[in-house]
C-alpha atoms as a PDB file:
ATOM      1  CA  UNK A   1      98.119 114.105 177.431  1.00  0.00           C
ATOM      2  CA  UNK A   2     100.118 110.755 176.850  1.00  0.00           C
ATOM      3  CA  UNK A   3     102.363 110.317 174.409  1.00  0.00           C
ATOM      4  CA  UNK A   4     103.545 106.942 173.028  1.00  0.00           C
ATOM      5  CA  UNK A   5     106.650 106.273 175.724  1.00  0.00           C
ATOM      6  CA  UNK A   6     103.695 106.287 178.194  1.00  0.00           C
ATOM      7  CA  UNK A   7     104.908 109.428 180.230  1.00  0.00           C
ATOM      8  CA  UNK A   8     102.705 111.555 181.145  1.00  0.00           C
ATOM      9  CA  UNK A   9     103.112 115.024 179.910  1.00  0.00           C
ATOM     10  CA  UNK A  10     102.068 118.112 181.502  1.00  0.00           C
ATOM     11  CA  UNK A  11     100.862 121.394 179.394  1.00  0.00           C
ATOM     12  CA  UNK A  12     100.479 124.426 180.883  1.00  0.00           C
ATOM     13  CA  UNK A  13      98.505 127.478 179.891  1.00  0.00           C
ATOM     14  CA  UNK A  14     100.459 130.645 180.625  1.00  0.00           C
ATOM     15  CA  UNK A  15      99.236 133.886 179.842  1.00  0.00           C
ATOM     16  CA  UNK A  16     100.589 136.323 178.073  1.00  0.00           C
ATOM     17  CA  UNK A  17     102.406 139.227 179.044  1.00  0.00           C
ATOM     18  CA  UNK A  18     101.510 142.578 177.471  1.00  0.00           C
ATOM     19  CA  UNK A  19     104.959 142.516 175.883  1.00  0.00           C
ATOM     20  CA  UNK A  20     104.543 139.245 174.405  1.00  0.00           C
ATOM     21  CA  UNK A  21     100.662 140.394 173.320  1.00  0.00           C
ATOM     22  CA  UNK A  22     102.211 143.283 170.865  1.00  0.00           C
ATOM     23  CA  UNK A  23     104.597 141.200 169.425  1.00  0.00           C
ATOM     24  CA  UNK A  24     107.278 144.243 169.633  1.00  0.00           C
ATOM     25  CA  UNK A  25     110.218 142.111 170.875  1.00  0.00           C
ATOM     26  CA  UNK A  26     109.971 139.519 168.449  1.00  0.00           C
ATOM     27  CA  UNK A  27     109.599 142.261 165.409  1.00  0.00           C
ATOM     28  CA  UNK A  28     112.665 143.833 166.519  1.00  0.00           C
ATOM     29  CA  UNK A  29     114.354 140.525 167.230  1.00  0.00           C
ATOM     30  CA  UNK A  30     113.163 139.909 163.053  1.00  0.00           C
ATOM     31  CA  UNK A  31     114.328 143.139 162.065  1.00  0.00           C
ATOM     32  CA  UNK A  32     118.298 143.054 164.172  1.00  0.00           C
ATOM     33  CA  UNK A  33     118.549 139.547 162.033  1.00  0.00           C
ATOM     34  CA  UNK A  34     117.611 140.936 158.692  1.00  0.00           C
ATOM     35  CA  UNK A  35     120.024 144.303 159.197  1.00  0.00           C
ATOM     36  CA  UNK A  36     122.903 142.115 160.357  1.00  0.00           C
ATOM     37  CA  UNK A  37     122.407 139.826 157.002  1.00  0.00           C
ATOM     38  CA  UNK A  38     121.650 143.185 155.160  1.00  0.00           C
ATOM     39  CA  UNK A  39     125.447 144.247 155.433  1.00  0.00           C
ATOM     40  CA  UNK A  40     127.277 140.761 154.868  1.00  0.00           C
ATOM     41  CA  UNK A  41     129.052 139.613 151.974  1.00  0.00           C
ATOM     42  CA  UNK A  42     126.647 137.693 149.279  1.00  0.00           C
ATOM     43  CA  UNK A  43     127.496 134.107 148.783  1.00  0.00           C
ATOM     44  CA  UNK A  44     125.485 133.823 145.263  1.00  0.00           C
ATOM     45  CA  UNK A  45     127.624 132.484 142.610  1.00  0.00           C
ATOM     46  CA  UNK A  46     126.609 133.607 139.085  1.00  0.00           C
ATOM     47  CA  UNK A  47     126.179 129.882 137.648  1.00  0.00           C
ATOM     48  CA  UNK A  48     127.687 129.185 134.922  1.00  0.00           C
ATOM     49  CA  UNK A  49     130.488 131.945 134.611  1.00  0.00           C
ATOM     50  CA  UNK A  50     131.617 130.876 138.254  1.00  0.00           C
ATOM     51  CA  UNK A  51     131.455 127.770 139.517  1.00  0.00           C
ATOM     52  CA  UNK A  52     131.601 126.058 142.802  1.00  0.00           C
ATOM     53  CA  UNK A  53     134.734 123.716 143.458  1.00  0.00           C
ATOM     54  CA  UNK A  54     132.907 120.694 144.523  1.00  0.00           C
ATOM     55  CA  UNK A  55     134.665 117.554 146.573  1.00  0.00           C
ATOM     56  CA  UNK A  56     136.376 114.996 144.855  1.00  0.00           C
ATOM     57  CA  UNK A  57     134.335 111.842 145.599  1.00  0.00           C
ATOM     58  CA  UNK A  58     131.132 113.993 144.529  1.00  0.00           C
ATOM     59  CA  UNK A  59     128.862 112.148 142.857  1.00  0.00           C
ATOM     60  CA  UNK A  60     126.979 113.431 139.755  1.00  0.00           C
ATOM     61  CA  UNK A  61     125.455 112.126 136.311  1.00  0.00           C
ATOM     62  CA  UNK A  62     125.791 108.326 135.557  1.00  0.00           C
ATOM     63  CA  UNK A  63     127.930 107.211 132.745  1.00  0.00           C
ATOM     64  CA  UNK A  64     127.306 104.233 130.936  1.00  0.00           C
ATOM     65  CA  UNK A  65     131.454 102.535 130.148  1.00  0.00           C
ATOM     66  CA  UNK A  66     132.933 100.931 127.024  1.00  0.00           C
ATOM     67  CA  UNK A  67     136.008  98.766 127.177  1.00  0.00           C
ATOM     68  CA  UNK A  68     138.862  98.933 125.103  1.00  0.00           C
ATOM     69  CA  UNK A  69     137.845  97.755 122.217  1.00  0.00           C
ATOM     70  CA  UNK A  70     134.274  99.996 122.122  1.00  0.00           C
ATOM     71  CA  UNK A  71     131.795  97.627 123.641  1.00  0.00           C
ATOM     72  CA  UNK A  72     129.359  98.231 125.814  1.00  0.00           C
ATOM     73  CA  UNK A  73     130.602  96.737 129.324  1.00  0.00           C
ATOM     74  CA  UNK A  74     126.294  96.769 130.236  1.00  0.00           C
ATOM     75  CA  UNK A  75     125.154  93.052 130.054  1.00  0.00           C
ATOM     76  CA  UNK A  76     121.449  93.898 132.016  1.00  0.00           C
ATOM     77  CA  UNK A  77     122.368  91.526 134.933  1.00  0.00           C
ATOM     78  CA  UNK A  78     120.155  94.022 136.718  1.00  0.00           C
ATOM     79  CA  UNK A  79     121.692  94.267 139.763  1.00  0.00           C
ATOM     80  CA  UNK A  80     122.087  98.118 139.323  1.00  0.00           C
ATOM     81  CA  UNK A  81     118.352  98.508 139.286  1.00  0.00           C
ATOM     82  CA  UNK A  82     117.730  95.885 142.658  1.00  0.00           C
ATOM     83  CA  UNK A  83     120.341  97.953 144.691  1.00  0.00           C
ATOM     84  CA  UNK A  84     119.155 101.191 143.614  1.00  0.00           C
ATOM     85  CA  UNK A  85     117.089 102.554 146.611  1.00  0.00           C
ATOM     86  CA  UNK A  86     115.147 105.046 144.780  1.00  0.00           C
ATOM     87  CA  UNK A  87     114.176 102.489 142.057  1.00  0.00           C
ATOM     88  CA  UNK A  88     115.290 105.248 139.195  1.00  0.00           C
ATOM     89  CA  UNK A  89     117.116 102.245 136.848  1.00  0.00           C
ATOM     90  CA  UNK A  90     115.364 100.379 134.570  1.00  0.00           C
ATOM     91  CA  UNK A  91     116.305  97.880 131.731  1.00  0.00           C
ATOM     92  CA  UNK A  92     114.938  95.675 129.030  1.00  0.00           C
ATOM     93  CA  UNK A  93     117.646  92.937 127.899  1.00  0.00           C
ATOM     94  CA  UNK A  94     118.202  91.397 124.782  1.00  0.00           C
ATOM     95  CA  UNK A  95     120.353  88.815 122.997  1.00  0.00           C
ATOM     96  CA  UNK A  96     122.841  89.798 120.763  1.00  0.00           C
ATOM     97  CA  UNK A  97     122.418  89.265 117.143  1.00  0.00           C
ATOM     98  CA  UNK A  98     125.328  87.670 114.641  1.00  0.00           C
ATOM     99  CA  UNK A  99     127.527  90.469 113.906  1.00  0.00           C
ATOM    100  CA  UNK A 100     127.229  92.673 116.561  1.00  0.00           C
ATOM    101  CA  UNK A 101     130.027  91.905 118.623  1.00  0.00           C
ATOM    102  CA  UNK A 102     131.741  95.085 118.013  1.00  0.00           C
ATOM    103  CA  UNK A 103     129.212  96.288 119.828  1.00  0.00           C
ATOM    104  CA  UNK A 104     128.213  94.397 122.854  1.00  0.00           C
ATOM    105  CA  UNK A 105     130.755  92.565 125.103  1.00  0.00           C
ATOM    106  CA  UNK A 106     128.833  89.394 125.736  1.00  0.00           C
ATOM    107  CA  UNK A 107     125.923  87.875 124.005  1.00  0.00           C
ATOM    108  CA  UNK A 108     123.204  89.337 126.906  1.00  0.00           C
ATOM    109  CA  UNK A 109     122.980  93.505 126.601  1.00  0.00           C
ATOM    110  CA  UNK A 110     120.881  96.114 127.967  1.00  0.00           C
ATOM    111  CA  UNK A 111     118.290  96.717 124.656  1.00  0.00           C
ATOM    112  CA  UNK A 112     116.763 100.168 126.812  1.00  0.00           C
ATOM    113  CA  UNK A 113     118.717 101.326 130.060  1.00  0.00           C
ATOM    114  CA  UNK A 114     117.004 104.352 131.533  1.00  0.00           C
ATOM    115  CA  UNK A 115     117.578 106.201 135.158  1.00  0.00           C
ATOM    116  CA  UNK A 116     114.856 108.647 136.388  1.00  0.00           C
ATOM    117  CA  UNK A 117     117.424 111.535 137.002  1.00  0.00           C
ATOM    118  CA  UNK A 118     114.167 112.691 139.187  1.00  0.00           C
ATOM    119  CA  UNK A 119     114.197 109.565 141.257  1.00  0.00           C
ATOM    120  CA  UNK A 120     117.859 109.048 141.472  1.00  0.00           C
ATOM    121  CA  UNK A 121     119.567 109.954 144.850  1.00  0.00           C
ATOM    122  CA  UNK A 122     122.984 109.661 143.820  1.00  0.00           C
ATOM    123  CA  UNK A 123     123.971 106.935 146.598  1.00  0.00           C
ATOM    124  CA  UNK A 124     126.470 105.122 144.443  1.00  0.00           C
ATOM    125  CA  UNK A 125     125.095 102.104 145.190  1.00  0.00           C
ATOM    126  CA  UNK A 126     124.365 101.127 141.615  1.00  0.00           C
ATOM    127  CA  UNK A 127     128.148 101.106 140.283  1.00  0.00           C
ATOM    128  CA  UNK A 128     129.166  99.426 144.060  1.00  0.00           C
ATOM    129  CA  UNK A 129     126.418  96.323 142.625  1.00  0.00           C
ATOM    130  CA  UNK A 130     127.854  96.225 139.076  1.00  0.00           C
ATOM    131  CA  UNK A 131     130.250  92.950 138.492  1.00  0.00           C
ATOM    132  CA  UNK A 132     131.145  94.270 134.951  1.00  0.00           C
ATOM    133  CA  UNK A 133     132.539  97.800 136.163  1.00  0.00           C
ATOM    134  CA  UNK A 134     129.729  99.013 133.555  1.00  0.00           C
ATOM    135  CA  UNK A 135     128.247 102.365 135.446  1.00  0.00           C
ATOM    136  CA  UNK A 136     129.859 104.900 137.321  1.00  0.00           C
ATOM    137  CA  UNK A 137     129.289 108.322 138.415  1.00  0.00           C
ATOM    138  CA  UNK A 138     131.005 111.169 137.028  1.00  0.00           C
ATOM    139  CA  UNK A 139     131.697 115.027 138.209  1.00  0.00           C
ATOM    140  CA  UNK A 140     129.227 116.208 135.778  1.00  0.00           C
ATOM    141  CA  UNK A 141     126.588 118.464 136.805  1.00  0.00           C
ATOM    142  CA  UNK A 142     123.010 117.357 135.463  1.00  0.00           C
ATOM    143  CA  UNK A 143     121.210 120.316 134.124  1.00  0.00           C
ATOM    144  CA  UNK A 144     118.292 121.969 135.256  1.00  0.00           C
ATOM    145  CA  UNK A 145     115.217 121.484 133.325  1.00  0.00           C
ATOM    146  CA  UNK A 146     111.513 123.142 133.306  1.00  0.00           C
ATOM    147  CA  UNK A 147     109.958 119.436 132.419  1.00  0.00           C
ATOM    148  CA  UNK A 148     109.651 116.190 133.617  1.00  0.00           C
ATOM    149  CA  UNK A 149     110.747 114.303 130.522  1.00  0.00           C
ATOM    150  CA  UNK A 150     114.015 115.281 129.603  1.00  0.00           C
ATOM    151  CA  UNK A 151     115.330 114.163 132.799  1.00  0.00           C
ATOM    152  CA  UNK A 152     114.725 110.607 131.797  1.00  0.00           C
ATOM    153  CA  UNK A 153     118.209 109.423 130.435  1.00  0.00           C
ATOM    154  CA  UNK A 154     117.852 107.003 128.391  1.00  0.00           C
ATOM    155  CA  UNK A 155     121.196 105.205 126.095  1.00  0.00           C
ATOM    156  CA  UNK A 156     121.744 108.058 124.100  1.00  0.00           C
ATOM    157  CA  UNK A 157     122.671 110.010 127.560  1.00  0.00           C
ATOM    158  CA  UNK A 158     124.214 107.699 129.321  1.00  0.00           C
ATOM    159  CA  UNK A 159     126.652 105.684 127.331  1.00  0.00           C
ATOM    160  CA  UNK A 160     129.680 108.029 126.622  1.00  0.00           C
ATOM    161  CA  UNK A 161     131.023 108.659 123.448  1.00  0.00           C
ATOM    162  CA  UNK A 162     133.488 106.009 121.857  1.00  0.00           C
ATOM    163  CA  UNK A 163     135.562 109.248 120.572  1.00  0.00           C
ATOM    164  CA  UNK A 164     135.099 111.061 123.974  1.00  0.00           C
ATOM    165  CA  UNK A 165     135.557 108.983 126.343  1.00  0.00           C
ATOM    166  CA  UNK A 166     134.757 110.078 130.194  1.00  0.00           C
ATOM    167  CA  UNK A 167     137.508 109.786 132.991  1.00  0.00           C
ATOM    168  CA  UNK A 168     136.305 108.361 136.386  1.00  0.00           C
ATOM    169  CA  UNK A 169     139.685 107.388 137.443  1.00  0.00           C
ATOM    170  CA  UNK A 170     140.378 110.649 139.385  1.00  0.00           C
ATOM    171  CA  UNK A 171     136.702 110.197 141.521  1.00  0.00           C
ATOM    172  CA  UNK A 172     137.019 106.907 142.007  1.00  0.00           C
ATOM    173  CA  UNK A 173     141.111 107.085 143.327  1.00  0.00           C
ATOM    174  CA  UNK A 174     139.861 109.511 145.713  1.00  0.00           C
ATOM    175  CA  UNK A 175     136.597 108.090 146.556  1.00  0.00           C
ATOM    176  CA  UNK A 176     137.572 104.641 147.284  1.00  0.00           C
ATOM    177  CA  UNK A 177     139.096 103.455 150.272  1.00  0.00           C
ATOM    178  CA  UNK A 178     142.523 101.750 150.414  1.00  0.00           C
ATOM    179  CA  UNK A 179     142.247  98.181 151.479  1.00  0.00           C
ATOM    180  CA  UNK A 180     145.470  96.736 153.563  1.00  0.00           C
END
C-alpha cells in the first residue's frame, strides 16, 4: 500500500489473542469509564433558570444600529455579505424616497437585509467590513427553533428598537485590541 507522500507503508496481519477474541478487557475497560463518570458531579445547567457566564468578546445575534438621530446607519454597500464566509447576508438596496430621511441616513438603504442564522458562523467578519459601523454582534443568545424558517432574520429582527436601543460598547471595549 502507497499512500500519497509516496512511502511505502507496511500492514501487518496479527492474530488475535484469545483475550482480545472475547472482548472481556475492553468491556471492562467500557464499564471502569462509565462507573467513574457514574459518581461525578453533573455539569448540566437547567437553561434558562441558570445560565452560563459566557466570555466577553463572545459573539452572538447580529444587530442592525441606528445613529443618534434614529436612522438606519445600513446603506447596502454590501460589503457585509462579500466578507461573510458562510454567505448567510443578503440585501436588496433601494433609493430613498422624498421624506424619508428620518429614516435612512443617506439616500442608498438596505430595502430587505436578511442573515441565514443557519448559515452564519459568527466570525465577525461582517461588522470588521462595514465602513458605516452599521452591524455588530451582540451577547444575545439566538434561540433554538424546531424549523428552518424562523431562523431567517430578516429587518424586523435585526434592526434594534429606536426606544430600546442595544449596547455593544462593553463587547466591543473588550473585544478589540488597543492600537499604540
Amino acid at each position: 500500500m502507497q499512500s500519497l507522500s509516496n512511502k511505502k507503508k507496511v500492514v501487518s496481519n496479527k492474530e488475535m489473542t484469545f483475550g482480545e477474541k472475547i472482548y472481556l478487557p475492553a468491556v471492562i475497560g467500557g464499564m471502569g469509564i462509565t462507573l467513574k463518570h457514574l459518581f461525578r458531579k453533573n455539569n448540566t445547567l437547567k437553561y434558562p433558570e441558570q445560565q452560563k457566564l459566557f466570555a466577553p468578546v463572545y459573539r452572538g445575534q447580529h444587530v442592525l444600529k441606528r445613529d443618534e438621530k434614529g436612522r438606519e446607519n445600513c446603506t447596502a454597500c454590501g460589503l457585509c455579505a462579500v466578507a461573510c464566509p458562510a454567505e448567510a447576508i443578503t440585501m436588496t438596496a433601494a433609493e430613498r424616497k422624498k421624506g424619508e430621511e428620518h429614516l435612512y441616513r443617506e439616500e442608498k438603504y438596505a430595502e430587505m437585509y436578511e442573515i441565514n442564522m443557519l448559515r452564519c458562523i459568527f466570525c465577525g467578519l461582517c461588522e470588521e467590513a462595514c465602513p458605516k459601523e452599521a452591524i455588530f454582534l451582540t451577547d444575545r443568545i439566538v434561540p433554538s427553533n424546531f424549523e428552518r424558517e424562523p431562523f431567517v432574520y430578516g429587518k424586523d429582527i435585526l434592526v434594534e428598537p429606536v426606544d430600546h436601543r442595544i449596547d455593544i460598547t462593553k463587547r466591543q471595549h473588550t473585544g478589540k485590541r488597543t492600537e499604540k
